[in-house]
PDB file of N, CA and C in Angstrom:
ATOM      1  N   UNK A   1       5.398  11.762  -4.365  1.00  0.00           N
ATOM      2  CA  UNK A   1       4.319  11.406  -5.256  1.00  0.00           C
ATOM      3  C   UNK A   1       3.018  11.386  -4.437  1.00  0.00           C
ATOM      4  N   UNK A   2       1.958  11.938  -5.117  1.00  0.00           N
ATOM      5  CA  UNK A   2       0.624  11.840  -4.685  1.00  0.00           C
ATOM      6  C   UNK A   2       0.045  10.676  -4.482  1.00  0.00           C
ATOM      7  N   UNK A   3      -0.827  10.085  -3.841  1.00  0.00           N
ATOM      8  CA  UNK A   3      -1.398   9.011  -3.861  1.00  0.00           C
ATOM      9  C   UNK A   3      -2.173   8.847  -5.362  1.00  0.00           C
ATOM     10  N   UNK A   4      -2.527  10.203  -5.777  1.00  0.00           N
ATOM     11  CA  UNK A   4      -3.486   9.970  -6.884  1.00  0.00           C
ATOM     12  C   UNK A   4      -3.136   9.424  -8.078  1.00  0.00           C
ATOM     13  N   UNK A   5      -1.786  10.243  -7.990  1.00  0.00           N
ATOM     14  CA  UNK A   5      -0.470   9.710  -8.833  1.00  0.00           C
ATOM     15  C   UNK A   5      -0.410   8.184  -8.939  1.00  0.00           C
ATOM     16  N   UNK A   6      -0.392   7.893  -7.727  1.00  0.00           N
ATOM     17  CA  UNK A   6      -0.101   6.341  -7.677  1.00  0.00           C
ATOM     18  C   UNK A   6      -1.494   5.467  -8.657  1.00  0.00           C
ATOM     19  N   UNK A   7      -2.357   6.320  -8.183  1.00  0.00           N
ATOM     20  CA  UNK A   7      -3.924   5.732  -8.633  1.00  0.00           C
ATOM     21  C   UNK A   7      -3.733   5.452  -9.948  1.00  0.00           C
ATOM     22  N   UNK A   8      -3.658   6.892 -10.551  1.00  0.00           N
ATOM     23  CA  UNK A   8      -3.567   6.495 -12.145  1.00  0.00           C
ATOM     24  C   UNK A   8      -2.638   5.931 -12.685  1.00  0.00           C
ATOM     25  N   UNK A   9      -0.832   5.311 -12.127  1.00  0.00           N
ATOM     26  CA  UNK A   9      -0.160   4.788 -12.527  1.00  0.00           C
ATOM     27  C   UNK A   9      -0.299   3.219 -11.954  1.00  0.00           C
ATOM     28  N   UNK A  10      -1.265   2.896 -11.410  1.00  0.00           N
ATOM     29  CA  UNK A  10      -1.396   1.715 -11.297  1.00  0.00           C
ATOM     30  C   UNK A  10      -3.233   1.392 -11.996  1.00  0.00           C
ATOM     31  N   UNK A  11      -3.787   2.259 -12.330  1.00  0.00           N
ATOM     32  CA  UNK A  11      -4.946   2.316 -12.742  1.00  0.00           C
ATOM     33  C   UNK A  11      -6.151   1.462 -11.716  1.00  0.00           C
ATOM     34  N   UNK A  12      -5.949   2.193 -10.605  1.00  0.00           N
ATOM     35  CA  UNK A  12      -6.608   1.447  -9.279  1.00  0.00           C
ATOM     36  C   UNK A  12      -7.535   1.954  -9.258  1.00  0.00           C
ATOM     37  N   UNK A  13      -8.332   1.328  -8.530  1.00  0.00           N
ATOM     38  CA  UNK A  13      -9.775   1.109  -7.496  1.00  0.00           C
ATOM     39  C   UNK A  13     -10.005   1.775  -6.141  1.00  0.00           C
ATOM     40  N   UNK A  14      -9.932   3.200  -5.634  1.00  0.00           N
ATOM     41  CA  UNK A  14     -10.574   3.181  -4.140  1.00  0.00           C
ATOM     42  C   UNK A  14     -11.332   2.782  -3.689  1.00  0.00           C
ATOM     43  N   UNK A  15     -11.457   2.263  -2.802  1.00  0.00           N
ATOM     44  CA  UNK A  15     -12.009   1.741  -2.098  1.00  0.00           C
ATOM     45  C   UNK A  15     -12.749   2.105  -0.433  1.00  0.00           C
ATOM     46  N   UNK A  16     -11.212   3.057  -0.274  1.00  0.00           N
ATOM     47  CA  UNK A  16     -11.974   3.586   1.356  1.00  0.00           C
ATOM     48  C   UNK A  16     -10.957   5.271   1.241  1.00  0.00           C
ATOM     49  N   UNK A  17     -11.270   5.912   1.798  1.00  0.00           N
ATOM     50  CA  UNK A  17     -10.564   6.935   2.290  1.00  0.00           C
ATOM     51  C   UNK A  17     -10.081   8.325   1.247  1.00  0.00           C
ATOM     52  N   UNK A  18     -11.081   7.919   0.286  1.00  0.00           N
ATOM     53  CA  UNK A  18     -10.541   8.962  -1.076  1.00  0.00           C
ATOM     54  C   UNK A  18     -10.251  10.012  -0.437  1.00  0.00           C
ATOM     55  N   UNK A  19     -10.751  10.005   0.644  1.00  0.00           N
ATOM     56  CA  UNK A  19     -10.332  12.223   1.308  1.00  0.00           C
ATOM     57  C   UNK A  19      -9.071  12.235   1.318  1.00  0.00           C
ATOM     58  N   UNK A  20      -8.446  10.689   1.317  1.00  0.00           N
ATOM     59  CA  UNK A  20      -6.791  10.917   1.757  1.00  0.00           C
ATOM     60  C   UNK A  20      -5.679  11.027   0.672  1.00  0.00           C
ATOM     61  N   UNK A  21      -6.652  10.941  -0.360  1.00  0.00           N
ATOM     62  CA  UNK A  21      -5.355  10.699  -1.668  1.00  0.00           C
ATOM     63  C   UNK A  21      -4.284  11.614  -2.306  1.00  0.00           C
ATOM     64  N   UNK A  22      -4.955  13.043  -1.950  1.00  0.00           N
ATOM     65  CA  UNK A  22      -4.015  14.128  -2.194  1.00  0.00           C
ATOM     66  C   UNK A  22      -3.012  13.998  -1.390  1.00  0.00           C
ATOM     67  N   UNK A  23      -2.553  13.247  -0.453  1.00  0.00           N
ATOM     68  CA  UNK A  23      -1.479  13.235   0.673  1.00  0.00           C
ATOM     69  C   UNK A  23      -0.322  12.761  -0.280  1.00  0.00           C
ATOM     70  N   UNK A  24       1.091  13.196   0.168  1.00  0.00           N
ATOM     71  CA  UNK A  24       2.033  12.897  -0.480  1.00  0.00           C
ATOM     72  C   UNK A  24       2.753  11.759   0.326  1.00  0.00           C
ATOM     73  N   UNK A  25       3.580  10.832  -0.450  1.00  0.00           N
ATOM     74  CA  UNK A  25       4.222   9.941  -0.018  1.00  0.00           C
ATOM     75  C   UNK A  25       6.002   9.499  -0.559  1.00  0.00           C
ATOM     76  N   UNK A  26       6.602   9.287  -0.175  1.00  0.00           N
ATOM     77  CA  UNK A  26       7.698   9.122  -0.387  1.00  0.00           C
ATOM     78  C   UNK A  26       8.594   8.373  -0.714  1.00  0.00           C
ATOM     79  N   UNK A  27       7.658   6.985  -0.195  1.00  0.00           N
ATOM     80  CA  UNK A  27       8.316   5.659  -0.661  1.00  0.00           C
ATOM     81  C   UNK A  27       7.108   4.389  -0.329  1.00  0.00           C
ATOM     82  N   UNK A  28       8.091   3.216  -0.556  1.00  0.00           N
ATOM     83  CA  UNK A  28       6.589   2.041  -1.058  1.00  0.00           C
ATOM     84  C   UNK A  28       7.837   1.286  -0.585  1.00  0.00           C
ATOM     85  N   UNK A  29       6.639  -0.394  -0.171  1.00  0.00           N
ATOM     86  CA  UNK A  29       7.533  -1.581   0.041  1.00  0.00           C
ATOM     87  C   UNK A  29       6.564  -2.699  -0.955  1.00  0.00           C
ATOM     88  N   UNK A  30       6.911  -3.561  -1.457  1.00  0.00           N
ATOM     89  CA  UNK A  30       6.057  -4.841  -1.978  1.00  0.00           C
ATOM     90  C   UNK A  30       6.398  -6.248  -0.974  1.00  0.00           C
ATOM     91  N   UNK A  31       5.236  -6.381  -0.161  1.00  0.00           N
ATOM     92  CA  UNK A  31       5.569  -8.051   0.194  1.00  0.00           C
ATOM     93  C   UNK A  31       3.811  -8.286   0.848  1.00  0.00           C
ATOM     94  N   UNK A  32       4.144  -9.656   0.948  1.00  0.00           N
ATOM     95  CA  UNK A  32       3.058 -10.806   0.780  1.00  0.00           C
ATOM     96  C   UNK A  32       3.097 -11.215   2.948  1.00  0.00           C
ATOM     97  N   UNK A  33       4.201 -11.276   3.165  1.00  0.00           N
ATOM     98  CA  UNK A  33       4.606 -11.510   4.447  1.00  0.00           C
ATOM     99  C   UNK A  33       4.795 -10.362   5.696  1.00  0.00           C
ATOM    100  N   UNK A  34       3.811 -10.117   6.039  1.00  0.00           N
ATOM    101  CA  UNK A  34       3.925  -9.083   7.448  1.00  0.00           C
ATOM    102  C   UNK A  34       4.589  -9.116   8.095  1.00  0.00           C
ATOM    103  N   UNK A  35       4.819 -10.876   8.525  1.00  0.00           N
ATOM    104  CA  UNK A  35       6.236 -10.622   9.781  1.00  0.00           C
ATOM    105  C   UNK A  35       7.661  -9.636   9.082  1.00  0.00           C
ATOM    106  N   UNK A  36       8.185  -9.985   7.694  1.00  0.00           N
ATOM    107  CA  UNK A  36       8.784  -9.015   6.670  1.00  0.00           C
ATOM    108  C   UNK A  36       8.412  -7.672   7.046  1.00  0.00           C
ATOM    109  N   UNK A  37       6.902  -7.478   6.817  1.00  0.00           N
ATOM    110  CA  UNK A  37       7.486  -5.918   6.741  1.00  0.00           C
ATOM    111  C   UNK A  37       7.463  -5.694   8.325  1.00  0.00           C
ATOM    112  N   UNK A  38       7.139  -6.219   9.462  1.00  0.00           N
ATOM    113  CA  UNK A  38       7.352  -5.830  10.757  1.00  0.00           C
ATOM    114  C   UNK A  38       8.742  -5.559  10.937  1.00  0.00           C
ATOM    115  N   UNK A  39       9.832  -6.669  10.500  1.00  0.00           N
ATOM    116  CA  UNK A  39      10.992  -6.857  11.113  1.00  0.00           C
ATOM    117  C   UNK A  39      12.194  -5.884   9.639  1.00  0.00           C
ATOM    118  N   UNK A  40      11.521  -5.999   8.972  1.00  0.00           N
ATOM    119  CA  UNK A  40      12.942  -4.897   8.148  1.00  0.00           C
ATOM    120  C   UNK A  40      11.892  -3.637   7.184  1.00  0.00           C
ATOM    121  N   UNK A  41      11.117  -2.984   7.455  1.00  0.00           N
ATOM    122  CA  UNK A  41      10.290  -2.095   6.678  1.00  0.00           C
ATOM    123  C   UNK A  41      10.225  -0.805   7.482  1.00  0.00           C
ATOM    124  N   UNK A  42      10.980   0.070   7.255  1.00  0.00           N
ATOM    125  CA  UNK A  42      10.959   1.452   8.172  1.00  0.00           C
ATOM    126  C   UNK A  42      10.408   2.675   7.307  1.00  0.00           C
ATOM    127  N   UNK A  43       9.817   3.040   7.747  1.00  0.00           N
ATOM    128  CA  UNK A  43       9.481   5.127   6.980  1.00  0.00           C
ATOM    129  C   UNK A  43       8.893   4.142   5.725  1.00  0.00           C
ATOM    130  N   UNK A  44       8.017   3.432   5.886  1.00  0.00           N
ATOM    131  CA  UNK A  44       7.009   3.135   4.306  1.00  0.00           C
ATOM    132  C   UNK A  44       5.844   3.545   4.475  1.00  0.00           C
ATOM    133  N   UNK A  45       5.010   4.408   3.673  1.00  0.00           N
ATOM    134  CA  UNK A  45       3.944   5.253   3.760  1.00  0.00           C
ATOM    135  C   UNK A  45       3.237   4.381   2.893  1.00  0.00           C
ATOM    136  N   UNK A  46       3.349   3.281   1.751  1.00  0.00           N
ATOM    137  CA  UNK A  46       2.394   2.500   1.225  1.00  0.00           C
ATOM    138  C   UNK A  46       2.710   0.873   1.377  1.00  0.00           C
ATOM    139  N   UNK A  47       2.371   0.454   1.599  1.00  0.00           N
ATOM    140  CA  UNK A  47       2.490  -1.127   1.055  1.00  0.00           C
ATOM    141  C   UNK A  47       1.734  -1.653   0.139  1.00  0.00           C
ATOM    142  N   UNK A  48       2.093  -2.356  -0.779  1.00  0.00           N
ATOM    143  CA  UNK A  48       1.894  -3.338  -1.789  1.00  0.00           C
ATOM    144  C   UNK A  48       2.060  -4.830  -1.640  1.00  0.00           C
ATOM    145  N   UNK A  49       0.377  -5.520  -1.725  1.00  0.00           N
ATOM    146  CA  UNK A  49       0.765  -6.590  -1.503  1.00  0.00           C
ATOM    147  C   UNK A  49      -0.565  -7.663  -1.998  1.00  0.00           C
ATOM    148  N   UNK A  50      -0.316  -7.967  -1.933  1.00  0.00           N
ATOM    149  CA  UNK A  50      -1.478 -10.002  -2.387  1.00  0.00           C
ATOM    150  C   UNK A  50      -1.997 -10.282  -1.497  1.00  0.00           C
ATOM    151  N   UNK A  51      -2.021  -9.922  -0.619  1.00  0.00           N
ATOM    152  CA  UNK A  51      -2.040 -10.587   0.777  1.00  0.00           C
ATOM    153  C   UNK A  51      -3.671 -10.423   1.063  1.00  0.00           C
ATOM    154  N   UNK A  52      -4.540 -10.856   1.602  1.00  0.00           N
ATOM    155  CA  UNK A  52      -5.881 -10.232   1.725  1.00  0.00           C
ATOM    156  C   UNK A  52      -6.269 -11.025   3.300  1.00  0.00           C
ATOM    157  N   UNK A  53      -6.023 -10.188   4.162  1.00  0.00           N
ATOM    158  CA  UNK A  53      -6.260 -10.382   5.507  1.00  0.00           C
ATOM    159  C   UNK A  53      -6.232  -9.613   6.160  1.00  0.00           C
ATOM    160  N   UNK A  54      -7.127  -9.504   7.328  1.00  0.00           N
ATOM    161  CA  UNK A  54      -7.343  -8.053   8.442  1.00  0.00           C
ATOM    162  C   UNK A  54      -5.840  -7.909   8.704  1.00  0.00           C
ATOM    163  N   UNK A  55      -5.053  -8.617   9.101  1.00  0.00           N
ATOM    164  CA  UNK A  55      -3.309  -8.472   9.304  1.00  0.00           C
ATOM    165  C   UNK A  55      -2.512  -7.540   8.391  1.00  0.00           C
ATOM    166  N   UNK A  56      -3.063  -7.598   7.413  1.00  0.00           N
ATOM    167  CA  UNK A  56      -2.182  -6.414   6.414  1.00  0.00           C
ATOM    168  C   UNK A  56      -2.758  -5.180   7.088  1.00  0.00           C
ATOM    169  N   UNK A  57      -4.130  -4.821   7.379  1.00  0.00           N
ATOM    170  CA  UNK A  57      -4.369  -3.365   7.929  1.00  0.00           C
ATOM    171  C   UNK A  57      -3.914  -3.072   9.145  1.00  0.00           C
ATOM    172  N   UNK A  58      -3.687  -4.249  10.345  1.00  0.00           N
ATOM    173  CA  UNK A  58      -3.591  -4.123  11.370  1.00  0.00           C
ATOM    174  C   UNK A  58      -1.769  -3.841  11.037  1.00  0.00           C
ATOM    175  N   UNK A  59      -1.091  -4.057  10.369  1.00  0.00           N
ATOM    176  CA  UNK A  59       0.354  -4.171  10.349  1.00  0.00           C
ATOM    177  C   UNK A  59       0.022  -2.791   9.718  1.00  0.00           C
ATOM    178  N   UNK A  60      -0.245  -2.325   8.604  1.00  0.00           N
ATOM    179  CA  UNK A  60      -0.059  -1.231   8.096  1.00  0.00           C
ATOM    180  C   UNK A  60      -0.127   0.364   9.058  1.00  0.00           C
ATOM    181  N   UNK A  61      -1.044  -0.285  10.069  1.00  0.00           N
ATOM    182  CA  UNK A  61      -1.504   0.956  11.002  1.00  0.00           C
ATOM    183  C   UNK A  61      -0.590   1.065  11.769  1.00  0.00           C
ATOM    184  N   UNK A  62      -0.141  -0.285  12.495  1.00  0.00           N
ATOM    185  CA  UNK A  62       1.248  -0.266  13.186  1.00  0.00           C
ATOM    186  C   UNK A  62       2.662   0.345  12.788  1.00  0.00           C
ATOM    187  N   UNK A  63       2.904   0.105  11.591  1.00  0.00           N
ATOM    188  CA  UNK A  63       3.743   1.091  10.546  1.00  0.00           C
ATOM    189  C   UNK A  63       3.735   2.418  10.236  1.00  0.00           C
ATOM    190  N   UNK A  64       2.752   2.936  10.662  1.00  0.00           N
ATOM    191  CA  UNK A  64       2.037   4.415  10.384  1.00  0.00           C
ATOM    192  C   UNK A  64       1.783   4.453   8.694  1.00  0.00           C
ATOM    193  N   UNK A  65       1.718   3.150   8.221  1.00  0.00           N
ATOM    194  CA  UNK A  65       1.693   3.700   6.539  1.00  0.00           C
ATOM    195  C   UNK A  65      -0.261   4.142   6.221  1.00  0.00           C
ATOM    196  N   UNK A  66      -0.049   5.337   4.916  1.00  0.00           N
ATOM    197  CA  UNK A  66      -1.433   5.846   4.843  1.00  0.00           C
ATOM    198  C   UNK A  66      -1.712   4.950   3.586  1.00  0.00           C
ATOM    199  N   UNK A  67      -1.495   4.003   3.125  1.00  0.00           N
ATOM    200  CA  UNK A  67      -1.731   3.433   2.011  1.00  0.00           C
ATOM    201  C   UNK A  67      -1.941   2.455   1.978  1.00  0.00           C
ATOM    202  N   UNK A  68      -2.877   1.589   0.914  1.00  0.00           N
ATOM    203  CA  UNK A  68      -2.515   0.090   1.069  1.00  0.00           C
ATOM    204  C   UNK A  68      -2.963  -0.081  -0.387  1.00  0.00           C
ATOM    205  N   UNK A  69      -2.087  -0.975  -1.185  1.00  0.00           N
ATOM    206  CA  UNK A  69      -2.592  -1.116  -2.631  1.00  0.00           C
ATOM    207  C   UNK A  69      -2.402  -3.152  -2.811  1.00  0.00           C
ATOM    208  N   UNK A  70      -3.915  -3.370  -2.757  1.00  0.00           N
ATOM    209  CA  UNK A  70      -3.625  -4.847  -3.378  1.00  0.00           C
ATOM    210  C   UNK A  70      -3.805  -4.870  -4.520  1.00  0.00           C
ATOM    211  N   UNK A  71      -2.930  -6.008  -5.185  1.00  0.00           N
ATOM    212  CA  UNK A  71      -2.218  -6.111  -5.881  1.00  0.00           C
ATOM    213  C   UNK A  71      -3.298  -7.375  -6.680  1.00  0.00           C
ATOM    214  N   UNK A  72      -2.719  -7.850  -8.377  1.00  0.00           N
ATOM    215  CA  UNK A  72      -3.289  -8.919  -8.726  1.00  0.00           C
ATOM    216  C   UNK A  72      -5.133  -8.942  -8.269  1.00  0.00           C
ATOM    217  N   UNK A  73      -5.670  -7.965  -8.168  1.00  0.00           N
ATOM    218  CA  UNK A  73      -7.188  -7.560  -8.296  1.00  0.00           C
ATOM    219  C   UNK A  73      -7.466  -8.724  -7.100  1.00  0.00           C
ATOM    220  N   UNK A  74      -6.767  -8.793  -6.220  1.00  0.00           N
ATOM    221  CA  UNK A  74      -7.168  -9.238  -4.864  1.00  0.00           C
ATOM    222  C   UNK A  74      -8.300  -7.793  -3.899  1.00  0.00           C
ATOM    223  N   UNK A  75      -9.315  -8.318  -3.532  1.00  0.00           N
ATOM    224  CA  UNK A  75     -10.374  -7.450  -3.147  1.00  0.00           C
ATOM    225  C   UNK A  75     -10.405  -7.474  -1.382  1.00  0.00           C
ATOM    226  N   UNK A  76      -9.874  -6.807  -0.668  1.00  0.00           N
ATOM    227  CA  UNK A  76     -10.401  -7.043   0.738  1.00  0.00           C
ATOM    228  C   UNK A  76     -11.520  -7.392   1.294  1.00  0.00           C
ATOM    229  N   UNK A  77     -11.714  -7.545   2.599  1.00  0.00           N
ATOM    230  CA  UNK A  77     -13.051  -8.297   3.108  1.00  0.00           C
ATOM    231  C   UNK A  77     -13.729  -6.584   3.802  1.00  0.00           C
ATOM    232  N   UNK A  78     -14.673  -6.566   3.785  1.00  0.00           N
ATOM    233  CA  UNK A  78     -15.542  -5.548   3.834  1.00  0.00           C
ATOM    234  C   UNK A  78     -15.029  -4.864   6.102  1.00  0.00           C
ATOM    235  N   UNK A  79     -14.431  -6.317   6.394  1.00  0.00           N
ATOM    236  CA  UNK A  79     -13.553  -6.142   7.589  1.00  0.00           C
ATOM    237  C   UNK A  79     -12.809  -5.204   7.971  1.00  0.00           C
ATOM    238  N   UNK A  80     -11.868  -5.320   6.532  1.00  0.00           N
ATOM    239  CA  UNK A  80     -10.583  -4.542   6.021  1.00  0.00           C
ATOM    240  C   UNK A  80     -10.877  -3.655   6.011  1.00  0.00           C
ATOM    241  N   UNK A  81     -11.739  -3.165   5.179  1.00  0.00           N
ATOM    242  CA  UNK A  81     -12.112  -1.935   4.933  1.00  0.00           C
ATOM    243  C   UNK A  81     -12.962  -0.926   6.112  1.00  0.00           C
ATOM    244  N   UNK A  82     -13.274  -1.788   6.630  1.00  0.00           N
ATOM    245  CA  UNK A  82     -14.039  -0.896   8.362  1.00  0.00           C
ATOM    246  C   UNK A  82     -12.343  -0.714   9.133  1.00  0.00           C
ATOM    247  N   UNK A  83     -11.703  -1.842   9.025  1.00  0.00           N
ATOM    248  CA  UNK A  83     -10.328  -1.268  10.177  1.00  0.00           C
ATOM    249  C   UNK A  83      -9.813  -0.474   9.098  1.00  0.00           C
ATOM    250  N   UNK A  84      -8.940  -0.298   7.927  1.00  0.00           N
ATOM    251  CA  UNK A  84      -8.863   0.840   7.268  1.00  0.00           C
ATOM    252  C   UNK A  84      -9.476   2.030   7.406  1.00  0.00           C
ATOM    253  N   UNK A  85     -10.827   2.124   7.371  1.00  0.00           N
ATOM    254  CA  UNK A  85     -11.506   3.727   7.427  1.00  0.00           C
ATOM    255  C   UNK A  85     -11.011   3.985   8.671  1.00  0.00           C
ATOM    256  N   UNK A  86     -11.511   3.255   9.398  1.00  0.00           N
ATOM    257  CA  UNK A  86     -10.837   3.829  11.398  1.00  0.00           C
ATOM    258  C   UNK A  86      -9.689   4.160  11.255  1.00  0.00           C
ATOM    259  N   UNK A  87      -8.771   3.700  10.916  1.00  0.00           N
ATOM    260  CA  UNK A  87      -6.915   4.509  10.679  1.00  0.00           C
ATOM    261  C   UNK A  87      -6.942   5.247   9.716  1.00  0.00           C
ATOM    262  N   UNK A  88      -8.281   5.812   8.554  1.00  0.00           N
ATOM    263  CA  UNK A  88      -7.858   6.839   7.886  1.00  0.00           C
ATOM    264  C   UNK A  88      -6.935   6.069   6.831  1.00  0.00           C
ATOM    265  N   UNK A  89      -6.895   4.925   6.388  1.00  0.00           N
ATOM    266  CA  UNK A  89      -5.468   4.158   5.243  1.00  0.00           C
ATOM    267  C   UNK A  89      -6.506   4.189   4.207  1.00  0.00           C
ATOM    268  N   UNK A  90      -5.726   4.582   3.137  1.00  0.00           N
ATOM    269  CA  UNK A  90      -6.241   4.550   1.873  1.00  0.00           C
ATOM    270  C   UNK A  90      -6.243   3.319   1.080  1.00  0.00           C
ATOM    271  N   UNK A  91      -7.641   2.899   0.844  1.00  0.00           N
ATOM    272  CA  UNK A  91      -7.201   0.936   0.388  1.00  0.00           C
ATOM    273  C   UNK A  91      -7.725   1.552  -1.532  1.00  0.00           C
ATOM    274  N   UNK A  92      -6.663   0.475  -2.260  1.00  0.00           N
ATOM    275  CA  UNK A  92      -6.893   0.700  -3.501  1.00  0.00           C
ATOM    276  C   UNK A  92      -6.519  -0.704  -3.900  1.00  0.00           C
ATOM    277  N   UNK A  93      -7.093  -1.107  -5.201  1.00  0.00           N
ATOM    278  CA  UNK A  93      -7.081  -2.432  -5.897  1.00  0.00           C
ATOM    279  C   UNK A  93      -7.036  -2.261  -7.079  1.00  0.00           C
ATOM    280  N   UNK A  94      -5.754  -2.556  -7.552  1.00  0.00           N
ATOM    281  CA  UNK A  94      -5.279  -2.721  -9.204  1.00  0.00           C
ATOM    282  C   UNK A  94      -5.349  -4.246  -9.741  1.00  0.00           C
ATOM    283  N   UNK A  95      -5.358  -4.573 -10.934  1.00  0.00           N
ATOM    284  CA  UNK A  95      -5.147  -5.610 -11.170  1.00  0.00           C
ATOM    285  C   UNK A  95      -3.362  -5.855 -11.965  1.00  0.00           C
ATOM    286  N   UNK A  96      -2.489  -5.199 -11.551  1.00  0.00           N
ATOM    287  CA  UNK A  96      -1.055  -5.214 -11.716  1.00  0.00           C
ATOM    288  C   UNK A  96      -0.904  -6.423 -10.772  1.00  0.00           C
ATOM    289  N   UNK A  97       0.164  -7.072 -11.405  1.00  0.00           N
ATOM    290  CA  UNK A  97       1.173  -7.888 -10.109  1.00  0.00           C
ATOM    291  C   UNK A  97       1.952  -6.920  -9.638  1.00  0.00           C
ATOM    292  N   UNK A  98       2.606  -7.592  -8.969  1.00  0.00           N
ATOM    293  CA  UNK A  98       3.399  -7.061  -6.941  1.00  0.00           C
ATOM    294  C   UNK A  98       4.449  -6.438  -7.741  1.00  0.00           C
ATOM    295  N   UNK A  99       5.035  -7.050  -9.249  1.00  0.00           N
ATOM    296  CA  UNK A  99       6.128  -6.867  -9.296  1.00  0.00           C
ATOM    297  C   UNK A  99       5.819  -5.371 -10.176  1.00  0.00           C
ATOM    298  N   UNK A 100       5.420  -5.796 -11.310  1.00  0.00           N
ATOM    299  CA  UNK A 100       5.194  -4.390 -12.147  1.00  0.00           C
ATOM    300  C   UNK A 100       4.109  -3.785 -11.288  1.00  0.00           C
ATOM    301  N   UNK A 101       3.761  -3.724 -10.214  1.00  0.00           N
ATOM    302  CA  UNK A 101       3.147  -2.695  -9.789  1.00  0.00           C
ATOM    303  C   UNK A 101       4.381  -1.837  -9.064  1.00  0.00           C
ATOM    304  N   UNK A 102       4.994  -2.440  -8.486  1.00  0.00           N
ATOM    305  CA  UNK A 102       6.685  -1.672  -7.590  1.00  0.00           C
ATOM    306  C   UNK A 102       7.479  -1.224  -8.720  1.00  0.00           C
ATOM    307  N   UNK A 103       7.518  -1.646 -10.271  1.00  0.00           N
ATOM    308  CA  UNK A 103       8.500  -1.075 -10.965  1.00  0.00           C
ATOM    309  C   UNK A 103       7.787   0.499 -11.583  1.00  0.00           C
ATOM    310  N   UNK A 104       6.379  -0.295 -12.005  1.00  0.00           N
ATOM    311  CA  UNK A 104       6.030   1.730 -12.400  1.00  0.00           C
ATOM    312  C   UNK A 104       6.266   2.566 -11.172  1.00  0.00           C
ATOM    313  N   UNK A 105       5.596   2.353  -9.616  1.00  0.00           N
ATOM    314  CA  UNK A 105       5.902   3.296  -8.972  1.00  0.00           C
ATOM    315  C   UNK A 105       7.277   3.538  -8.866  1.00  0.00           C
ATOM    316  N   UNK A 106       8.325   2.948  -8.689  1.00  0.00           N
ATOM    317  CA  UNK A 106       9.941   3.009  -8.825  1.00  0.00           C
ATOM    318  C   UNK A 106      10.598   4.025  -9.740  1.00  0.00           C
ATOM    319  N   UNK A 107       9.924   3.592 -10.703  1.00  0.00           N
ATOM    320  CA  UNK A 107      10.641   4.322 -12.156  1.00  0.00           C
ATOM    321  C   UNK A 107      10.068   5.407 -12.267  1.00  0.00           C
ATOM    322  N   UNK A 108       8.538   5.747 -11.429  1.00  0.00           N
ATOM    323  CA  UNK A 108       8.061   7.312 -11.367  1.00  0.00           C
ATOM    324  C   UNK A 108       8.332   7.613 -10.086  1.00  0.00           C
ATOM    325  N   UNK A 109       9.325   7.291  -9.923  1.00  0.00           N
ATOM    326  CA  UNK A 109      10.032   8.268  -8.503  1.00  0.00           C
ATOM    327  C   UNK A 109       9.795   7.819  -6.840  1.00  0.00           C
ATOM    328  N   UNK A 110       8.703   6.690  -7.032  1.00  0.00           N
ATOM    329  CA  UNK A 110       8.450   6.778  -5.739  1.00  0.00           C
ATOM    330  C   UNK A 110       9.656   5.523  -5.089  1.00  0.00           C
ATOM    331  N   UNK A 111      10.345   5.713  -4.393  1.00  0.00           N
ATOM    332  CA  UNK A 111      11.562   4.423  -3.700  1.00  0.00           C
ATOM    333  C   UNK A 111      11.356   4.028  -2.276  1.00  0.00           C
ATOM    334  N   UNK A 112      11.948   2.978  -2.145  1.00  0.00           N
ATOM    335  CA  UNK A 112      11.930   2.039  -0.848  1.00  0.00           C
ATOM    336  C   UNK A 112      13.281   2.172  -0.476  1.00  0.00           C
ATOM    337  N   UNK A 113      13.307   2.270   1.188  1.00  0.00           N
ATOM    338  CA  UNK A 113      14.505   2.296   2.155  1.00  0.00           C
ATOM    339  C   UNK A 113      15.974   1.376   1.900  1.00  0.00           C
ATOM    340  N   UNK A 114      16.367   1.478   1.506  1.00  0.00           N
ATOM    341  CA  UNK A 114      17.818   0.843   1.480  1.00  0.00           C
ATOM    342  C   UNK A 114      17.624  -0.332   2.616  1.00  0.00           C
ATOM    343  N   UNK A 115      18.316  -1.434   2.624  1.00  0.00           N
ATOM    344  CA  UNK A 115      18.532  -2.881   3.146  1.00  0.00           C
ATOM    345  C   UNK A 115      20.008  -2.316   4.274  1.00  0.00           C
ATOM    346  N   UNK A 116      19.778  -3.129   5.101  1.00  0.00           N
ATOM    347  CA  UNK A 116      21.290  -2.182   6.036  1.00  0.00           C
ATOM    348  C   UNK A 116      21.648  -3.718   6.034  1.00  0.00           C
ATOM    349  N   UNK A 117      22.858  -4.527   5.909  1.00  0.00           N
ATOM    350  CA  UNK A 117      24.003  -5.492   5.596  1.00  0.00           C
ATOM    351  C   UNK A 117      23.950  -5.978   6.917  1.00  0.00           C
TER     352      UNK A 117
END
C-alpha cells in the first residue's frame, strides 16, 4: 500500500515529507509505548500512535520506519517535525483512534509482523 493510500483511508493531514508518500509500504504497528516498539516491532515501515514526543521520531528513525501517523488529532511539536524532515519520515495526523485507525489499514491490506511465542 501507498502511503497516499494510507492518507485517504485515514483521511490525514501531512505534515512533513509529502515527496515521500508515493513510497510503498508493507506493514504498520499501533502503540503508545516506544520501549514496545523497540523490544518486539521488526520490518514496520509505519507506526501509529498517540504518543506526541521527539521519542516517537527518534524511535521511528531507529526502526528505519518512513512513516509516522498520529492518531486521535494529536499534533506534533514543530521539534518533531524538524527531526522528521532530517530522516525524510512522513508525519501525518488523522483524527481516527489507534484502534480504527489499525483496522481500516488491516482490512485494506496493509499487516503487522506476527508475535513469535
Amino acid at each position: 500500500m501507498k502511503i497516499s493510500e494510507m492518507q485517504k483511508l485515514l483521511d490525514a493531514r501531512v505534515l512533513c515529507c509529502e515527496e515521500n508518500i508515493e513510497h510503498e509500504v508493507h506493514s504498520a504497528c499501533g502503540c503508545d509505548l516506544m520501549s514496545d516498539v523497540l523490544a518486539f516491532v521488526k520490518d514496520q515501515a509505519v507506526l501509529l500512535t498517540g504518543l506526541v514526543n521527539p521519542q516517537v521520531i527518534r524511535t521511528a528513525e531507529m526502526m528505519d520506519m518512513i512513516c509516522v501517523v498520529f492518531v486521535r488529532s494529536k499534533v506534533p511539536t514543530q521539534e518533531m517535525i524538524y527531526l522528521a524532515r532530517e530522516s525524510g519520515i512522513v508525519l501525518m495526523v488523522s483524527d481516527k483512534r489507534l484502534y480504527e485507525a489499525c483496522g481500516l489499514l488491516y482490512t485494506n491490506g496493509l499487516v503487522g509482523n506476527k508475535v513469535k511465542a
